[in-house]
Every structure is written in C-alpha cells, then in structure tokens.
Protein backbone atom coordinates (compact mmCIF):
# COMPACT_ATOMS: atom_id res chain seq x y z
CA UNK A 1 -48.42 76.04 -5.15
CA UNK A 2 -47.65 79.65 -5.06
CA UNK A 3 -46.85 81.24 -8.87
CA UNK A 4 -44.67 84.45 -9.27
CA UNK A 5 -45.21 86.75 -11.61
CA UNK A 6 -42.88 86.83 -13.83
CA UNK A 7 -42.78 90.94 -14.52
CA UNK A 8 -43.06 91.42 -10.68
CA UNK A 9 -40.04 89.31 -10.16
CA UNK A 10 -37.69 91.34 -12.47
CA UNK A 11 -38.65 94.06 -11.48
CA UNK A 12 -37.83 93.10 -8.06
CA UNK A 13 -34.06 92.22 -9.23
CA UNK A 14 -33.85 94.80 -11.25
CA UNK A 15 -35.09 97.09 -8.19
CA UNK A 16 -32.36 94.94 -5.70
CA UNK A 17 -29.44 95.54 -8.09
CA UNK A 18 -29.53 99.27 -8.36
CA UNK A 19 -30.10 99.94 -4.68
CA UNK A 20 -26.97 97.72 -4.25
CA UNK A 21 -25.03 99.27 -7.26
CA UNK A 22 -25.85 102.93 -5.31
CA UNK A 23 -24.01 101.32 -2.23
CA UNK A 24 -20.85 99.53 -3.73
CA UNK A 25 -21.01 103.26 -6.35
CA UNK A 26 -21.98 105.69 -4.35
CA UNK A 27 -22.91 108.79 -6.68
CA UNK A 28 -20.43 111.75 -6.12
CA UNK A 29 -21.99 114.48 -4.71
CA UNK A 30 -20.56 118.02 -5.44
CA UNK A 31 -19.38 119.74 -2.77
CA UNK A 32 -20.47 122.42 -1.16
CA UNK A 33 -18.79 125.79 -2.64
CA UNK A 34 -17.59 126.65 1.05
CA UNK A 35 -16.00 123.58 1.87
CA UNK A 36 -14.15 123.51 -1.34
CA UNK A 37 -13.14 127.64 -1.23
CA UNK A 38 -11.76 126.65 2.80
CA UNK A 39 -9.74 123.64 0.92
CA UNK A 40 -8.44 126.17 -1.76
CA UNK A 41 -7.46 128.45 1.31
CA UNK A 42 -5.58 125.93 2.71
CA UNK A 43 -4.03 124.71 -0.13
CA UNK A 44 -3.27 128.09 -1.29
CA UNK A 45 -1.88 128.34 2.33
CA UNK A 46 0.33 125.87 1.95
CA UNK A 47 2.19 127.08 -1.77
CA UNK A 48 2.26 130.80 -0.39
CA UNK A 49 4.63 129.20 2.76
CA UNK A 50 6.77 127.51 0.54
CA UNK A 51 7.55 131.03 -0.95
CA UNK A 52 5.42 131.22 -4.03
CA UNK A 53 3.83 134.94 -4.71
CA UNK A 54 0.08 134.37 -3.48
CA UNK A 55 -1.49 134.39 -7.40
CA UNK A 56 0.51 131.92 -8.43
CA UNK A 57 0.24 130.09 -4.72
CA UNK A 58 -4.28 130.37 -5.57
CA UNK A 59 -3.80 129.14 -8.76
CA UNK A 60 -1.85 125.73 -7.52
CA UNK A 61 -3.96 125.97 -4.70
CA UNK A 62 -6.93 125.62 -7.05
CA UNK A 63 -5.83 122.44 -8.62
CA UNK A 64 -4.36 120.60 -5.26
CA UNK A 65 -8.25 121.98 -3.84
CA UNK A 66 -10.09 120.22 -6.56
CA UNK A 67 -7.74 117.11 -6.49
CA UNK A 68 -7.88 116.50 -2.55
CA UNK A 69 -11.09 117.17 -2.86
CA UNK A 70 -11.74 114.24 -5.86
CA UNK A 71 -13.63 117.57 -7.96
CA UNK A 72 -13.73 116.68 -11.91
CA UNK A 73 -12.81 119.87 -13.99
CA UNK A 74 -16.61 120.10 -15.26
CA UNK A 75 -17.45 120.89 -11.79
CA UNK A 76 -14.74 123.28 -10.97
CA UNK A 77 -15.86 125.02 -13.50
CA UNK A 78 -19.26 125.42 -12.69
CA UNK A 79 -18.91 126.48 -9.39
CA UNK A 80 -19.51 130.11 -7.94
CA UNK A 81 -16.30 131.18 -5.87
CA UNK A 82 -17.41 134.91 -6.27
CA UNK A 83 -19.82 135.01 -2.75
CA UNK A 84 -19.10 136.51 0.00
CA UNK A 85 -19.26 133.65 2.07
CA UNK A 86 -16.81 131.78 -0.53
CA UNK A 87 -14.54 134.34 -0.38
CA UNK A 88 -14.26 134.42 3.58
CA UNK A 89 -13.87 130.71 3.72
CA UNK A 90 -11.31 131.08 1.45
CA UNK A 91 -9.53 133.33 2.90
CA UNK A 92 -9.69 131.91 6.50
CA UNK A 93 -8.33 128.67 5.04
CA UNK A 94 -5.19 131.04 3.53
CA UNK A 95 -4.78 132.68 6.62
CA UNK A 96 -5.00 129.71 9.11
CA UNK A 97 -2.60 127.79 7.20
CA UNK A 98 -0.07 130.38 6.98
CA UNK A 99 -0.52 131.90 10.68
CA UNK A 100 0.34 128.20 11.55
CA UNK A 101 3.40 127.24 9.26
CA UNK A 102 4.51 130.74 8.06
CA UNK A 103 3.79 133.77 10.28
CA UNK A 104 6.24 136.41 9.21
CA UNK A 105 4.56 135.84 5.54
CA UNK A 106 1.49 135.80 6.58
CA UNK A 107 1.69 139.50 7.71
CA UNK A 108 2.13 140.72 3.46
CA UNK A 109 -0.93 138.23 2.51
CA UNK A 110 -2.87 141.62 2.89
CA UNK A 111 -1.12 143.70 1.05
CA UNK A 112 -0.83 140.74 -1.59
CA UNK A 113 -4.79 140.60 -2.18
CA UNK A 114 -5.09 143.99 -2.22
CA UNK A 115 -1.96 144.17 -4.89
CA UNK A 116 -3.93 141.30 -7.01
CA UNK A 117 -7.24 143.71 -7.53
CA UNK A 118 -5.10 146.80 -9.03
C-alpha cells in the first residue's frame, strides 16, 4: 500500500489552490502608459465635443480614462504621461475622436494646446 507524504501532499493543495485562485483572480496588470494616454485622448475627445474648453475636457478625460480603463488612483499617479510617445497617443486619441464627432472644433484644438503652455 502506497503512503503519501504528508508535507508533499499540502504542499500539493496548497500549490493547486493558488494556481486556481490566479485564474478565478486574475492579478491586474497596469497598463501600458500608451494605451491609457490614447484612452485619455479619447475621452478627452469626447468632453471637448460636448463643448467643454480642452483643460477642463483633459482633466475629465483623465478620470473617465482611468475609470474605463479599471486604473486605481495609486497607479494613475505613478504613471509617466510626460513621453513623447505618451503625448502623441494622447493626442491622436483627442484628435480622432473629435475629427469624428466634432470637426469644426476640432480645427481650435491647436490653438487650445498651444494656449494651455503660455
């Protein structure tokens, strides 16, 4: 008759029920800065249509971003939206949400940004 061992075995179950915990829980992964500045784009996109000035439209756009996007505060706040490749996505998610739903506004978003740095 075959004996187990009796460490080997819990291990064994202990082993089982975090692999299955990791399926039914799947850790959150953060997002990739990119992904998340094209979401804020087209969030931001979406407020600047609806006529709100384009600060105010980023700074809604931030929030609706990190909500669609199921982002906890702590990691908003630790991510880098200052890169150039962060600010293009960004910025292509602004403008191809407002080309498509708002065109005449879209023309000013230019002038907008550049209004924002002064």
């Amino acid at each position: 008759m075959m004996q187990f061992n009796g460490l080997k075995v819990k291990q064994s179950l202990i082993a089982i029920s975090i692999a299955m915990g990791a399926l039914v829980f799947p850790a959150q992964s953060k997002p990739d800065t990119q992904s998340f500045a094209f979401e804020l784009g087209r969030q931001s996109g979406t407020f600047y249509c609806r006529g709100i000035s384009l600060e105010s439209a980023i700074e809604k756009g931030t929030m609706g971003a990190a909500l669609a996007m199921d982002l906890p505060m702590s990691q908003l706040d630790s991510m880098d939206l200052s890169s150039d490749q962060a600010g293009m996505a960004l910025i292509e998610g602004l403008l191809d949400t407002a080309i498509d739903n708002c065109p005449q506004r879209a023309k000013t978003i230019f002038r907008e940004f550049a209004a924002l740095g002064n």
